[in-house]
PDB file of N, CA and C in Angstrom:
ATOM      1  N   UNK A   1     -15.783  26.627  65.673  1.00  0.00           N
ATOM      2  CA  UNK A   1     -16.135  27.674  64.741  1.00  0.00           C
ATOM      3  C   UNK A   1     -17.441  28.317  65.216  1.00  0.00           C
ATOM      4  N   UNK A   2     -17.184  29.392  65.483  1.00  0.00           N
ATOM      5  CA  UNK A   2     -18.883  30.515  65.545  1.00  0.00           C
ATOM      6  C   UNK A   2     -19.979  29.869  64.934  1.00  0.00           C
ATOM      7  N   UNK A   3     -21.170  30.247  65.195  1.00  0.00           N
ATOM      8  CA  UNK A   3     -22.109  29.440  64.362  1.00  0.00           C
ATOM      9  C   UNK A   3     -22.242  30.212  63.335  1.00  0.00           C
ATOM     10  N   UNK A   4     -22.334  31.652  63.551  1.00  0.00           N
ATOM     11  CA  UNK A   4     -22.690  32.465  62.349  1.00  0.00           C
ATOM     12  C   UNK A   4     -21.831  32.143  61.275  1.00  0.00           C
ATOM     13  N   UNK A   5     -20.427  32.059  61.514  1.00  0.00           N
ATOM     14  CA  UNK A   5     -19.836  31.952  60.561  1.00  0.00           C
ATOM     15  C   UNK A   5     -19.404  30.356  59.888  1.00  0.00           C
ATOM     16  N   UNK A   6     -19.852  29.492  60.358  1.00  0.00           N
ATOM     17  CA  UNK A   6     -20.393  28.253  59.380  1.00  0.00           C
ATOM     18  C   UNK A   6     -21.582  28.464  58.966  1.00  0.00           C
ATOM     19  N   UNK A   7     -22.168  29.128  59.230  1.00  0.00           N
ATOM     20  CA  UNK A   7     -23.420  29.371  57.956  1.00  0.00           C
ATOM     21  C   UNK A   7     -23.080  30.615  56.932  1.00  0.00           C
ATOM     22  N   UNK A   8     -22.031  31.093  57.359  1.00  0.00           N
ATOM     23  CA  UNK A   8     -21.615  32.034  56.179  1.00  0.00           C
ATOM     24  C   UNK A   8     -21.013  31.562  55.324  1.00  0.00           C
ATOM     25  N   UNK A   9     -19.866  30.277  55.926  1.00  0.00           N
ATOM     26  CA  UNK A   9     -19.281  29.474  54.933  1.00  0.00           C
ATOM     27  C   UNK A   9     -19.924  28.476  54.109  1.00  0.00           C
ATOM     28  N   UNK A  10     -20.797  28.413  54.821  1.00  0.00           N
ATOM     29  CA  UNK A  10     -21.974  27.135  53.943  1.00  0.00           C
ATOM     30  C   UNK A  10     -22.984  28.407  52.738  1.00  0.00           C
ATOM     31  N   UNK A  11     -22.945  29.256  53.131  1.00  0.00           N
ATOM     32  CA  UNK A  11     -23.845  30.127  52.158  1.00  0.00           C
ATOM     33  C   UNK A  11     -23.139  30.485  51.236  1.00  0.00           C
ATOM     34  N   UNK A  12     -21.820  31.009  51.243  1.00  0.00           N
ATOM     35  CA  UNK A  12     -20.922  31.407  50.063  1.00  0.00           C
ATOM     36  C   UNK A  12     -20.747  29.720  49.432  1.00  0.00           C
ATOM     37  N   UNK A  13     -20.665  28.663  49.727  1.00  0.00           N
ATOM     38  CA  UNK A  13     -20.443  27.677  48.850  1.00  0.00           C
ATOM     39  C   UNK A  13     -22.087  27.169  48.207  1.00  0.00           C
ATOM     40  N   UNK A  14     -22.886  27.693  48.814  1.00  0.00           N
ATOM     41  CA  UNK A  14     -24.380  27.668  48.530  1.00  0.00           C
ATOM     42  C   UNK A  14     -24.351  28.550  47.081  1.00  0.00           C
ATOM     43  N   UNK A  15     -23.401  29.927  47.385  1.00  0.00           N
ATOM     44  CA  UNK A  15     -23.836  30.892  45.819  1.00  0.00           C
ATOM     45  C   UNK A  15     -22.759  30.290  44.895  1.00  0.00           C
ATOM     46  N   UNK A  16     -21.464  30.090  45.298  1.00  0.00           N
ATOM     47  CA  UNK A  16     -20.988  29.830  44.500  1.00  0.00           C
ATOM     48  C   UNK A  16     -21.517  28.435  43.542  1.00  0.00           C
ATOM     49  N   UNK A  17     -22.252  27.665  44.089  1.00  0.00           N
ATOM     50  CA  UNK A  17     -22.342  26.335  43.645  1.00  0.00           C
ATOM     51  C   UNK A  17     -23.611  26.930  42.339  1.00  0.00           C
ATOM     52  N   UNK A  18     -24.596  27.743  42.908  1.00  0.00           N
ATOM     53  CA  UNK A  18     -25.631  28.578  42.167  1.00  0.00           C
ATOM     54  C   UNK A  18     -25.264  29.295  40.562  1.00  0.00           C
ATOM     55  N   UNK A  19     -24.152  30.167  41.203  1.00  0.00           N
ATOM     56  CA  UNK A  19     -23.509  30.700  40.120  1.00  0.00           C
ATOM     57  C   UNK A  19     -22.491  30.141  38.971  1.00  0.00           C
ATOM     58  N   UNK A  20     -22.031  28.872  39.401  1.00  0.00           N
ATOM     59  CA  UNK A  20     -21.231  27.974  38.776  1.00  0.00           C
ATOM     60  C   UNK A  20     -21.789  27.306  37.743  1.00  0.00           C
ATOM     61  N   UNK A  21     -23.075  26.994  38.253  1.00  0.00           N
ATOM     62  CA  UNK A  21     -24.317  26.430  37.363  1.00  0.00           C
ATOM     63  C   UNK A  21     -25.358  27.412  36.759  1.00  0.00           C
ATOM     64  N   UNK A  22     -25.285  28.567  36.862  1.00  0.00           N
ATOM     65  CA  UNK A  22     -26.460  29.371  35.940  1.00  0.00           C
ATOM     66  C   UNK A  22     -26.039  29.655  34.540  1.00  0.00           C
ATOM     67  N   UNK A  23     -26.688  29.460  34.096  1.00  0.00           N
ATOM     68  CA  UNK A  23     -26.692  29.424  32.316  1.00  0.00           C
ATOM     69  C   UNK A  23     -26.240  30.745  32.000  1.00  0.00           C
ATOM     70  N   UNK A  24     -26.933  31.695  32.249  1.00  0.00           N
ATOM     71  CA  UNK A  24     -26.879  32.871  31.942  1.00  0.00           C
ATOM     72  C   UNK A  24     -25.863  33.950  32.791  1.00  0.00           C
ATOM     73  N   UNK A  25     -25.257  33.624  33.672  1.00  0.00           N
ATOM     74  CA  UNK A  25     -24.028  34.158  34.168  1.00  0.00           C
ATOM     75  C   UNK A  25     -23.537  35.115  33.325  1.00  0.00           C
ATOM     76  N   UNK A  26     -22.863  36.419  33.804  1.00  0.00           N
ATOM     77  CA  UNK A  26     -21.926  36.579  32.188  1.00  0.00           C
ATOM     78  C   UNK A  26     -20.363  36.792  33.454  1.00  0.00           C
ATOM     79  N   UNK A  27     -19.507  37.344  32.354  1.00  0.00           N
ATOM     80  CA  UNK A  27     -18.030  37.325  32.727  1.00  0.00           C
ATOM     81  C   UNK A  27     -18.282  38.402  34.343  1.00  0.00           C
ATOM     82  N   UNK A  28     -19.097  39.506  34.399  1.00  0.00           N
ATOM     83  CA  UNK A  28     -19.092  40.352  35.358  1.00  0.00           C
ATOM     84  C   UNK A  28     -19.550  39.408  36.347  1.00  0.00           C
ATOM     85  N   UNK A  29     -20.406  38.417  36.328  1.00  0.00           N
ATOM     86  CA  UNK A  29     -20.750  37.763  37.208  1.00  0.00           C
ATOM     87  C   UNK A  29     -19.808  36.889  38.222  1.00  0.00           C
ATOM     88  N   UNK A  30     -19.055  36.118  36.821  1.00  0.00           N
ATOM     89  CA  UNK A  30     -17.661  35.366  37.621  1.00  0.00           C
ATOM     90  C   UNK A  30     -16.582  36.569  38.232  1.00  0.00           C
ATOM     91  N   UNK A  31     -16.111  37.391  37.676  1.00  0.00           N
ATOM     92  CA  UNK A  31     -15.419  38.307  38.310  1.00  0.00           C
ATOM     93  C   UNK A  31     -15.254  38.429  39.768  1.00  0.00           C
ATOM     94  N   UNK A  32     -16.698  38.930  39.849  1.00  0.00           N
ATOM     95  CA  UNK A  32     -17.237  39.493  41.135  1.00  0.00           C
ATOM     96  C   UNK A  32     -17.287  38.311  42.196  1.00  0.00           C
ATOM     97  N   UNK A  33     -17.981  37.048  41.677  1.00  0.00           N
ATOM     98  CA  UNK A  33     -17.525  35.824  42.397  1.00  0.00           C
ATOM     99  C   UNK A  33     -16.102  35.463  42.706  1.00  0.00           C
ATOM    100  N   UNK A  34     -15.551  35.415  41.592  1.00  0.00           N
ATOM    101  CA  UNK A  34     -14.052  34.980  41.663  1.00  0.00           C
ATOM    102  C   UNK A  34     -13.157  36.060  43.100  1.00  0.00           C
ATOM    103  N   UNK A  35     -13.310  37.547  43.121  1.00  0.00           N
ATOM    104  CA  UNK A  35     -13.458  38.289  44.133  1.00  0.00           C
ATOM    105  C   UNK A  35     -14.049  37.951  45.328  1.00  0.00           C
ATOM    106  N   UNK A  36     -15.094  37.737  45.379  1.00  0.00           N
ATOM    107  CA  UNK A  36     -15.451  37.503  46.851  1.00  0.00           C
ATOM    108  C   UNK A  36     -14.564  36.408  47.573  1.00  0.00           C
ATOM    109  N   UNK A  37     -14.496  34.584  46.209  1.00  0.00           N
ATOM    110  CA  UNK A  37     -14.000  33.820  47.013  1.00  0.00           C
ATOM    111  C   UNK A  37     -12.555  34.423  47.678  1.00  0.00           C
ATOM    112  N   UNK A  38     -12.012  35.148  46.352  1.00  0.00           N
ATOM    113  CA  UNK A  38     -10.544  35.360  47.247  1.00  0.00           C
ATOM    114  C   UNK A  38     -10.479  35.772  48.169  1.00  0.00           C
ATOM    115  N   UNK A  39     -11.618  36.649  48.721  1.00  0.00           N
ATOM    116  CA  UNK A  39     -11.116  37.453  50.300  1.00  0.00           C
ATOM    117  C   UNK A  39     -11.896  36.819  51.241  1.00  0.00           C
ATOM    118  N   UNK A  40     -12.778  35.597  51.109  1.00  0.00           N
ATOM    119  CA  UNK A  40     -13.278  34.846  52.067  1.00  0.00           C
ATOM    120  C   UNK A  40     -12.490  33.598  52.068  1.00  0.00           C
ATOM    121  N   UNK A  41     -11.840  32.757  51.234  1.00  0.00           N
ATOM    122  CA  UNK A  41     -10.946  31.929  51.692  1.00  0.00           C
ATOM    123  C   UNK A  41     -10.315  31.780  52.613  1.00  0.00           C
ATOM    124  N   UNK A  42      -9.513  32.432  52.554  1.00  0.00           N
ATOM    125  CA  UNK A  42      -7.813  33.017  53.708  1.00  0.00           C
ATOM    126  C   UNK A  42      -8.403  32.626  55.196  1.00  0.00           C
ATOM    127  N   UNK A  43     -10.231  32.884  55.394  1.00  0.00           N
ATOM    128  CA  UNK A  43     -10.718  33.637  56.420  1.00  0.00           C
ATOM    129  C   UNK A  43     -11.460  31.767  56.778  1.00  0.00           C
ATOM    130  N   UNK A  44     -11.512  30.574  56.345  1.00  0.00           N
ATOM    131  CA  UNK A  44     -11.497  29.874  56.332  1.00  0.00           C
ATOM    132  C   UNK A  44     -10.909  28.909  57.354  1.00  0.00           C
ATOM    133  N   UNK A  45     -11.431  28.121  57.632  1.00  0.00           N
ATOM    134  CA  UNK A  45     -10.523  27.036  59.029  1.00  0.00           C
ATOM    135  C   UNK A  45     -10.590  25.862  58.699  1.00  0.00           C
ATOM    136  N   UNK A  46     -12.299  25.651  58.316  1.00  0.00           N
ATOM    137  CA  UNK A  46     -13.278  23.819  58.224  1.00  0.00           C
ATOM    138  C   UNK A  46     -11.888  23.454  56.684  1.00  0.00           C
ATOM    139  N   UNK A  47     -11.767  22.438  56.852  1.00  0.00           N
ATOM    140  CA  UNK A  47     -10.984  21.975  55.753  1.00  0.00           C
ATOM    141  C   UNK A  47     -11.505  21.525  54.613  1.00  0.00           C
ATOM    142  N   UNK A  48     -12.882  20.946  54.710  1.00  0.00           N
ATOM    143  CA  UNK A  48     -13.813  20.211  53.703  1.00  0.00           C
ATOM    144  C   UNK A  48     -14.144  21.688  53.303  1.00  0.00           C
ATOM    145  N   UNK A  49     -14.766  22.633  53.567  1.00  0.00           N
ATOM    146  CA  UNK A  49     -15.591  23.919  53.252  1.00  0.00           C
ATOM    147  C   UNK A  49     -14.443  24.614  52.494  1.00  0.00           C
ATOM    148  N   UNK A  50     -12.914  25.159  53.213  1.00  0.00           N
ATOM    149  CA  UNK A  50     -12.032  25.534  52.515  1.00  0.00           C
ATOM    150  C   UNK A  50     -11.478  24.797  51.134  1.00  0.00           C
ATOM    151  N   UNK A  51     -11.756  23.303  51.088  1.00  0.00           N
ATOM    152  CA  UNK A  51     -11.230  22.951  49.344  1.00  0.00           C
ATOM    153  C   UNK A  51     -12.277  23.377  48.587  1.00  0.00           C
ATOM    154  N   UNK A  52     -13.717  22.792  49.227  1.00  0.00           N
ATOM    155  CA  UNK A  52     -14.431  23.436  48.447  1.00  0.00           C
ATOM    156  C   UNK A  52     -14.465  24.892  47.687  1.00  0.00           C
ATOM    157  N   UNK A  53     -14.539  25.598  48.568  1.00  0.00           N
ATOM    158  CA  UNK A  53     -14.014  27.299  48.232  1.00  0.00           C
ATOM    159  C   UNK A  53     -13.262  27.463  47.264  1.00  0.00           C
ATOM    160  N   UNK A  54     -12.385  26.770  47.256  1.00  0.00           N
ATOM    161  CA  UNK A  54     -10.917  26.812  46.849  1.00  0.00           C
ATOM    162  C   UNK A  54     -10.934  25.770  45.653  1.00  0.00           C
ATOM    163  N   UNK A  55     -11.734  24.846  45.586  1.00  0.00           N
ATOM    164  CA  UNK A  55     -12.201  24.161  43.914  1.00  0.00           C
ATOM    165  C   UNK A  55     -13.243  25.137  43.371  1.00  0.00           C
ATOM    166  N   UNK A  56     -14.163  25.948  44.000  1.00  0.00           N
ATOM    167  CA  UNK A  56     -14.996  27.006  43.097  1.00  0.00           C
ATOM    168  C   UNK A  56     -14.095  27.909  42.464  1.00  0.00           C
ATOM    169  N   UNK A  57     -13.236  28.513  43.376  1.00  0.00           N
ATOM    170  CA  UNK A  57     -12.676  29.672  42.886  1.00  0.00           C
ATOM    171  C   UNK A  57     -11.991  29.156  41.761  1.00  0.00           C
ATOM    172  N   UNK A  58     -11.609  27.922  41.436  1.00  0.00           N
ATOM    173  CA  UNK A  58     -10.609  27.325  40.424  1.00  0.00           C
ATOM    174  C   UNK A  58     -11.445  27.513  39.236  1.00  0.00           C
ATOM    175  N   UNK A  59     -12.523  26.539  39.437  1.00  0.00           N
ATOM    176  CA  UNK A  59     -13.814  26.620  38.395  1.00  0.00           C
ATOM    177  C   UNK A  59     -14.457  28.024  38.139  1.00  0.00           C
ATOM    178  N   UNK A  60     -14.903  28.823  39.464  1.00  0.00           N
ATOM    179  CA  UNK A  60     -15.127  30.738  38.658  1.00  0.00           C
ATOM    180  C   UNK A  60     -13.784  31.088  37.806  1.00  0.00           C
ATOM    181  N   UNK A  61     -12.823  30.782  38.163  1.00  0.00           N
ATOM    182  CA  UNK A  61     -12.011  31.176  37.049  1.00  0.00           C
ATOM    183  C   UNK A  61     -12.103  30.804  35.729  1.00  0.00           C
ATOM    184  N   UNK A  62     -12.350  29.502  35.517  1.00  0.00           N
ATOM    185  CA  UNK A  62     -12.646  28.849  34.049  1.00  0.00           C
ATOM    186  C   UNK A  62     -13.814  29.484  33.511  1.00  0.00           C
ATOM    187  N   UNK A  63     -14.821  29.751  34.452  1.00  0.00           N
ATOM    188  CA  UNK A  63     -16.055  30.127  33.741  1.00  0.00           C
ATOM    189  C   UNK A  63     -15.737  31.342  33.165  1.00  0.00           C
ATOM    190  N   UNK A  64     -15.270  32.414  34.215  1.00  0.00           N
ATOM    191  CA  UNK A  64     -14.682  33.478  33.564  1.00  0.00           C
ATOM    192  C   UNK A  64     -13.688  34.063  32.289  1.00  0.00           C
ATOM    193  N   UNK A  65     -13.163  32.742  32.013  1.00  0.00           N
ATOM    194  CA  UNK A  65     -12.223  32.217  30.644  1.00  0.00           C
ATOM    195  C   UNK A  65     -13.009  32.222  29.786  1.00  0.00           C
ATOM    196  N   UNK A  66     -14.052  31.590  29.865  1.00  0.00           N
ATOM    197  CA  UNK A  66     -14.833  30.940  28.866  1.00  0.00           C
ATOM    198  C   UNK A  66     -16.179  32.321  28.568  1.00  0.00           C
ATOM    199  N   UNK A  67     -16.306  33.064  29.378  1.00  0.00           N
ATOM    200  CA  UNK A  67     -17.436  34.208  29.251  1.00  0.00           C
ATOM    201  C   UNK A  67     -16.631  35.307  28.624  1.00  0.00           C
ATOM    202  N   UNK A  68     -15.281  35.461  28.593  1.00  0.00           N
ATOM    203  CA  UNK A  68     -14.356  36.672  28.717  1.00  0.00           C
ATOM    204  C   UNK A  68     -14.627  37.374  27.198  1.00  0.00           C
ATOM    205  N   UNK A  69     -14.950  38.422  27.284  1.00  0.00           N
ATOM    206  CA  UNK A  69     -15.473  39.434  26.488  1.00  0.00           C
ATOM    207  C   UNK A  69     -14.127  39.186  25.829  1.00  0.00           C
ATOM    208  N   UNK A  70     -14.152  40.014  24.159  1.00  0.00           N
ATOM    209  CA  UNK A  70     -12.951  40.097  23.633  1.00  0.00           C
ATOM    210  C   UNK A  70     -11.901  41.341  23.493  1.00  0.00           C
ATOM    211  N   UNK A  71     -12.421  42.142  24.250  1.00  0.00           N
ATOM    212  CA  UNK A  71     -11.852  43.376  24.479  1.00  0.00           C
ATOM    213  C   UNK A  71     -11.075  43.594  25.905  1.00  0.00           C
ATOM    214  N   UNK A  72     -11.645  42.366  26.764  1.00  0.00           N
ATOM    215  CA  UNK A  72     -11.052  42.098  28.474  1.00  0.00           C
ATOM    216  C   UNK A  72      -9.752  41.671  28.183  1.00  0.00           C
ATOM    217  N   UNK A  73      -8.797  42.143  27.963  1.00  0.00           N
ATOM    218  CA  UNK A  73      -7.385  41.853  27.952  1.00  0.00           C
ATOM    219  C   UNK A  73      -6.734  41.781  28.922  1.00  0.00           C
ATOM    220  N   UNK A  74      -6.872  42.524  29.998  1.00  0.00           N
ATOM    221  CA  UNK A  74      -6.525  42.773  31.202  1.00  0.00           C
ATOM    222  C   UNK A  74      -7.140  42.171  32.474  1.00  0.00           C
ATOM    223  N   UNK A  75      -8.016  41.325  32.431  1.00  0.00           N
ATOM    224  CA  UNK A  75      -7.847  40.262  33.196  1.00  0.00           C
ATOM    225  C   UNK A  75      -7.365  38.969  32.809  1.00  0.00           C
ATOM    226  N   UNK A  76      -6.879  38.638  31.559  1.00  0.00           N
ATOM    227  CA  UNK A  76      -5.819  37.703  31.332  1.00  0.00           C
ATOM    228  C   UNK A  76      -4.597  38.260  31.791  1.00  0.00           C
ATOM    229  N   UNK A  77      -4.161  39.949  32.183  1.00  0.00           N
ATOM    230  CA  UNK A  77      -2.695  39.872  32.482  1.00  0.00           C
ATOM    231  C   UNK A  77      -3.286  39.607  33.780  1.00  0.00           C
ATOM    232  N   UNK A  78      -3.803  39.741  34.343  1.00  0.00           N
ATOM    233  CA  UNK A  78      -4.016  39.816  35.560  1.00  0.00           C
ATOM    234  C   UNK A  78      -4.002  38.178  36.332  1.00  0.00           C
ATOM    235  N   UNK A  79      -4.639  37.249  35.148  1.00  0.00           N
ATOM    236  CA  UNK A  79      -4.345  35.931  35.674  1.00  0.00           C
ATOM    237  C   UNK A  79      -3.453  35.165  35.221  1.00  0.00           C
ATOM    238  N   UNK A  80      -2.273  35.837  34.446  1.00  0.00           N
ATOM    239  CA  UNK A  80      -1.630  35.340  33.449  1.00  0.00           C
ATOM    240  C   UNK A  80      -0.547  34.078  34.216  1.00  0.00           C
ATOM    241  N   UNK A  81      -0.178  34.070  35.581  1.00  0.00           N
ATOM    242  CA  UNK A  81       0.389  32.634  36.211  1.00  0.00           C
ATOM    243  C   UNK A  81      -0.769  31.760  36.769  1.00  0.00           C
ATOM    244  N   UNK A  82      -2.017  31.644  36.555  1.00  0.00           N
ATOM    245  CA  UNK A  82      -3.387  30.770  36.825  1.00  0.00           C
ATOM    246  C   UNK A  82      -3.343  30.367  35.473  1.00  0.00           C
ATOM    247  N   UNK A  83      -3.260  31.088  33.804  1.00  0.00           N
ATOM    248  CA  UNK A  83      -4.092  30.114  33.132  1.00  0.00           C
ATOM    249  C   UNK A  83      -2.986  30.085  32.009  1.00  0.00           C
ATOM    250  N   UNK A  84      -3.280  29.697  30.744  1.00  0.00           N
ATOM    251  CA  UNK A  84      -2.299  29.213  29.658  1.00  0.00           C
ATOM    252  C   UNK A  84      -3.476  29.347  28.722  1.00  0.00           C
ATOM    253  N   UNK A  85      -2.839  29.923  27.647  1.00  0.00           N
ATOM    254  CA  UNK A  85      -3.756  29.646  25.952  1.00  0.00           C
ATOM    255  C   UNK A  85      -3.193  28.081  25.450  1.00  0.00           C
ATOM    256  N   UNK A  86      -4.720  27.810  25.166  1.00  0.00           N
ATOM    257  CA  UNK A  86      -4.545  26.239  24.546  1.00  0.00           C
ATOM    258  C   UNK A  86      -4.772  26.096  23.229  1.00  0.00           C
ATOM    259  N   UNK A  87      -3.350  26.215  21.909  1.00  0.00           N
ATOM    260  CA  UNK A  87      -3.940  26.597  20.752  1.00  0.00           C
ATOM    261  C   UNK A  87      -4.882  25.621  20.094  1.00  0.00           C
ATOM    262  N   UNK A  88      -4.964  24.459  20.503  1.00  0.00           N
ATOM    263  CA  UNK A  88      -5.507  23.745  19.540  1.00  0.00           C
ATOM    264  C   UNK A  88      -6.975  23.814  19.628  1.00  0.00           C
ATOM    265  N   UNK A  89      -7.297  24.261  21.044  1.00  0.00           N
ATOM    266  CA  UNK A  89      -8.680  24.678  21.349  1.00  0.00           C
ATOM    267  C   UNK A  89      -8.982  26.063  21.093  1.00  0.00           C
ATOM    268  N   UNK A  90      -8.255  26.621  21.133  1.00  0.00           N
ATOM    269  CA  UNK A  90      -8.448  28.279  20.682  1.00  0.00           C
ATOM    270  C   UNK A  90      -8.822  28.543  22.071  1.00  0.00           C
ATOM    271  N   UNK A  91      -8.754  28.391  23.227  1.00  0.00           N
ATOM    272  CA  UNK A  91      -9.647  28.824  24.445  1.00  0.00           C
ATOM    273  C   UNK A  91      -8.461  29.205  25.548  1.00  0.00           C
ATOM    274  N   UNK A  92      -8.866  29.947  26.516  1.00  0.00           N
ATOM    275  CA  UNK A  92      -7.614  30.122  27.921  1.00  0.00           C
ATOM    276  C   UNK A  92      -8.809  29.106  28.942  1.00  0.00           C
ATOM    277  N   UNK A  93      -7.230  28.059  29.586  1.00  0.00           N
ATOM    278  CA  UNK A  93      -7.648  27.495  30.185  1.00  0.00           C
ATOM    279  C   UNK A  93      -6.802  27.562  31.469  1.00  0.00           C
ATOM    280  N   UNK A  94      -7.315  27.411  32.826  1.00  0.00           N
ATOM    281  CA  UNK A  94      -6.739  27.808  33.938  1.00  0.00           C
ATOM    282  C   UNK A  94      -6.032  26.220  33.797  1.00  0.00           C
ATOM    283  N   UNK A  95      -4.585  26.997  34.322  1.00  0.00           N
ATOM    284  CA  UNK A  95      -3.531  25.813  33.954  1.00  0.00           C
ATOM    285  C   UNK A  95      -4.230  24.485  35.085  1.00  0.00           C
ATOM    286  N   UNK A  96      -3.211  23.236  34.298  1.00  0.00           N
ATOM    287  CA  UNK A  96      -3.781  22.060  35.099  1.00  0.00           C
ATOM    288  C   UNK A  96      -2.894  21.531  36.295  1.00  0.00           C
ATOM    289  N   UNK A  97      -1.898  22.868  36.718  1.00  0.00           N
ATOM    290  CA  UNK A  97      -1.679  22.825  37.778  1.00  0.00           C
ATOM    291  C   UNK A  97      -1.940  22.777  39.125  1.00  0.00           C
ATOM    292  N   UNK A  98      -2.558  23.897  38.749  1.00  0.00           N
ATOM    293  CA  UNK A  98      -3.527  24.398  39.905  1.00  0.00           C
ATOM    294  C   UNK A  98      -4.582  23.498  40.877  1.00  0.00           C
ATOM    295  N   UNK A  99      -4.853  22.842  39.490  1.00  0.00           N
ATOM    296  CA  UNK A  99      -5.448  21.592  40.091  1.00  0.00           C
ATOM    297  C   UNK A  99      -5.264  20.381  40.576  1.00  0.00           C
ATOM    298  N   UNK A 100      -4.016  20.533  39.998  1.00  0.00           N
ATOM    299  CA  UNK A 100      -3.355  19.157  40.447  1.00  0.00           C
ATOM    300  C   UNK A 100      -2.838  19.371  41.784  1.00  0.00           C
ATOM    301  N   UNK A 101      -2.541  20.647  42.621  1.00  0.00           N
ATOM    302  CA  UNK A 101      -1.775  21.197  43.660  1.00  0.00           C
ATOM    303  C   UNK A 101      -2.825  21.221  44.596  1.00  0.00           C
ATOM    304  N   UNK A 102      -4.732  21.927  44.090  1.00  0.00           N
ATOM    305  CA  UNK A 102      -5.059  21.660  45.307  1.00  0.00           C
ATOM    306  C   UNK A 102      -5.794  19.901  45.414  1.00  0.00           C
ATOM    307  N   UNK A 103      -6.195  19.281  44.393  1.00  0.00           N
ATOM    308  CA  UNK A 103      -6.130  17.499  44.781  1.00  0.00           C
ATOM    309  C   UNK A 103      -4.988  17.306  45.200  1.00  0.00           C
ATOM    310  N   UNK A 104      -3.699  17.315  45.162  1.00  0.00           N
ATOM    311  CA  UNK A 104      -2.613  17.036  46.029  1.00  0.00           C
ATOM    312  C   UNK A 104      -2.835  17.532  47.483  1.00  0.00           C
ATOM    313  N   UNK A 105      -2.809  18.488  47.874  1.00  0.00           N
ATOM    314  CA  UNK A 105      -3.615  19.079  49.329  1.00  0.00           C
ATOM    315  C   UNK A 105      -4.189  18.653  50.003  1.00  0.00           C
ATOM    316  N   UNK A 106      -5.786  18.219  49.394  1.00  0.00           N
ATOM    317  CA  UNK A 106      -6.912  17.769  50.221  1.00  0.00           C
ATOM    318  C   UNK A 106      -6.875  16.084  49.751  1.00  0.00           C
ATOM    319  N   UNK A 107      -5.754  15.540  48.757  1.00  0.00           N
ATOM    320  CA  UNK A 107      -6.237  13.914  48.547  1.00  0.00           C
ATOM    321  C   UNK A 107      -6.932  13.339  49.478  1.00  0.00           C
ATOM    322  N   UNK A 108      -6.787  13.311  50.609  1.00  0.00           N
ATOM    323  CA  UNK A 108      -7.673  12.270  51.825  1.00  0.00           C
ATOM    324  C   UNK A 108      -8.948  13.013  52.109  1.00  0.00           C
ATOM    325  N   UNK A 109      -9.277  14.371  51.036  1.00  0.00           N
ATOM    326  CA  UNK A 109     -10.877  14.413  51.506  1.00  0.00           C
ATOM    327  C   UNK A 109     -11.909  13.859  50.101  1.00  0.00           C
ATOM    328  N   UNK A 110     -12.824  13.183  50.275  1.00  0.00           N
ATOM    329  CA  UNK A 110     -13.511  13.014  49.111  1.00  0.00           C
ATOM    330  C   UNK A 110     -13.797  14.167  47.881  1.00  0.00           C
ATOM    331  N   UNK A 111     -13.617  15.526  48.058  1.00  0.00           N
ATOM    332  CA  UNK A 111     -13.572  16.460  47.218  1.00  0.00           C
ATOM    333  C   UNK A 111     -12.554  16.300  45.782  1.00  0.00           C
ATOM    334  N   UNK A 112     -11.252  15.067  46.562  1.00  0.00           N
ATOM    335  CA  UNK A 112     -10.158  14.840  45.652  1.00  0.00           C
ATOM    336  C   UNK A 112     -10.486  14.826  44.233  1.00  0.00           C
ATOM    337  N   UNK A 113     -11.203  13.489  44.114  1.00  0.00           N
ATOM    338  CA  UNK A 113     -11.570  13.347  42.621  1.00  0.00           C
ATOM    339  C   UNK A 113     -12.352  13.927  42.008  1.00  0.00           C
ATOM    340  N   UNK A 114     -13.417  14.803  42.629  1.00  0.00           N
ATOM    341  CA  UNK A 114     -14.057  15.835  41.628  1.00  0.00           C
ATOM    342  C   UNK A 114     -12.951  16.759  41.069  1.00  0.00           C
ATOM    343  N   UNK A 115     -12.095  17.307  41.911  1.00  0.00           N
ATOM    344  CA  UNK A 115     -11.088  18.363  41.655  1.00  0.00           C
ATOM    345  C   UNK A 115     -10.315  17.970  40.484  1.00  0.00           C
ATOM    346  N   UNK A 116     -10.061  16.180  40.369  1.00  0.00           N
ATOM    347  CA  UNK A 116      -8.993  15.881  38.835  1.00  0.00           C
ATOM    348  C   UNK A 116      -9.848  15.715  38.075  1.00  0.00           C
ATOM    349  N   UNK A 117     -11.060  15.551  37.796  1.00  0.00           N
ATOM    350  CA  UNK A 117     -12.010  15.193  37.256  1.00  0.00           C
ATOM    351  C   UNK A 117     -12.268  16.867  35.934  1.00  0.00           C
ATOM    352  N   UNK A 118     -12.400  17.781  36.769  1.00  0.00           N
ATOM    353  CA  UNK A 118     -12.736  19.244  36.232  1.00  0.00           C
ATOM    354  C   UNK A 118     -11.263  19.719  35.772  1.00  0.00           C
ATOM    355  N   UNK A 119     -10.187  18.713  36.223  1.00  0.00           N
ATOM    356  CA  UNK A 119      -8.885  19.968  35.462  1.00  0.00           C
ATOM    357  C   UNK A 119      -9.011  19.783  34.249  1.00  0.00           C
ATOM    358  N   UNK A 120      -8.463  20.648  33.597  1.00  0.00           N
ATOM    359  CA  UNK A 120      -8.705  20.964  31.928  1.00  0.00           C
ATOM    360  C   UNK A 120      -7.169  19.465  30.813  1.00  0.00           C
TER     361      UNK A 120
END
């Protein structure tokens, strides 16, 4: 791998890890994250760096669930095979598929059990 671009991959899991954890985030914030990871994934090789990526983008999605203005209707159609309304919680939660598909994936990297750990 280029050098530049393992430090690009280490820096996008650097913001995402930033933004995952800031208090004050709002929904435009995850959006725009949730965006970037998608078009830097694909572009991915390192396998540890790609689940990672690829467990943020799972988690920017939740955050983005959980920030989602009540007038944003249209990025629920937009993620409507990622997440499911959970009535008893009143909340949209990114299905617990997703997660279960990428811990199925990477099981033999230690990332595994954080990944079942965060499904909903």
């Amino acid at each position: 791998m280029p050098v530049n671009l393992r430090y690009k991959t280490q820096a996008y899991i650097k913001v995402a890890k930033r933004k995952l954890n800031h208090k004050t985030a709002s929904f435009g914030d995850f959006v725009e994250l949730f965006n970037s990871l998608k078009g830097i994934i694909p572009t991915i090789k390192n396998r540890e760096n790609k689940a990672e990526l690829q467990f943020s983008y799972l988690l920017v999605l939740q955050k983005s669930l959980d920030k989602l203005p009540r007038r944003q209707k249209n990025w629920l159609k937009i993620q409507k095979r990622h997440i499911v309304y959970d009535k008893s919680s009143r909340l949209w939660l990114v299905k617990r598929k997703w997660f279960q598909q990428l811990h199925d994936k990477y099981s033999d990297l230690a990332i595994a059990d954080r990944i079942m750990l965060a499904a909903p």
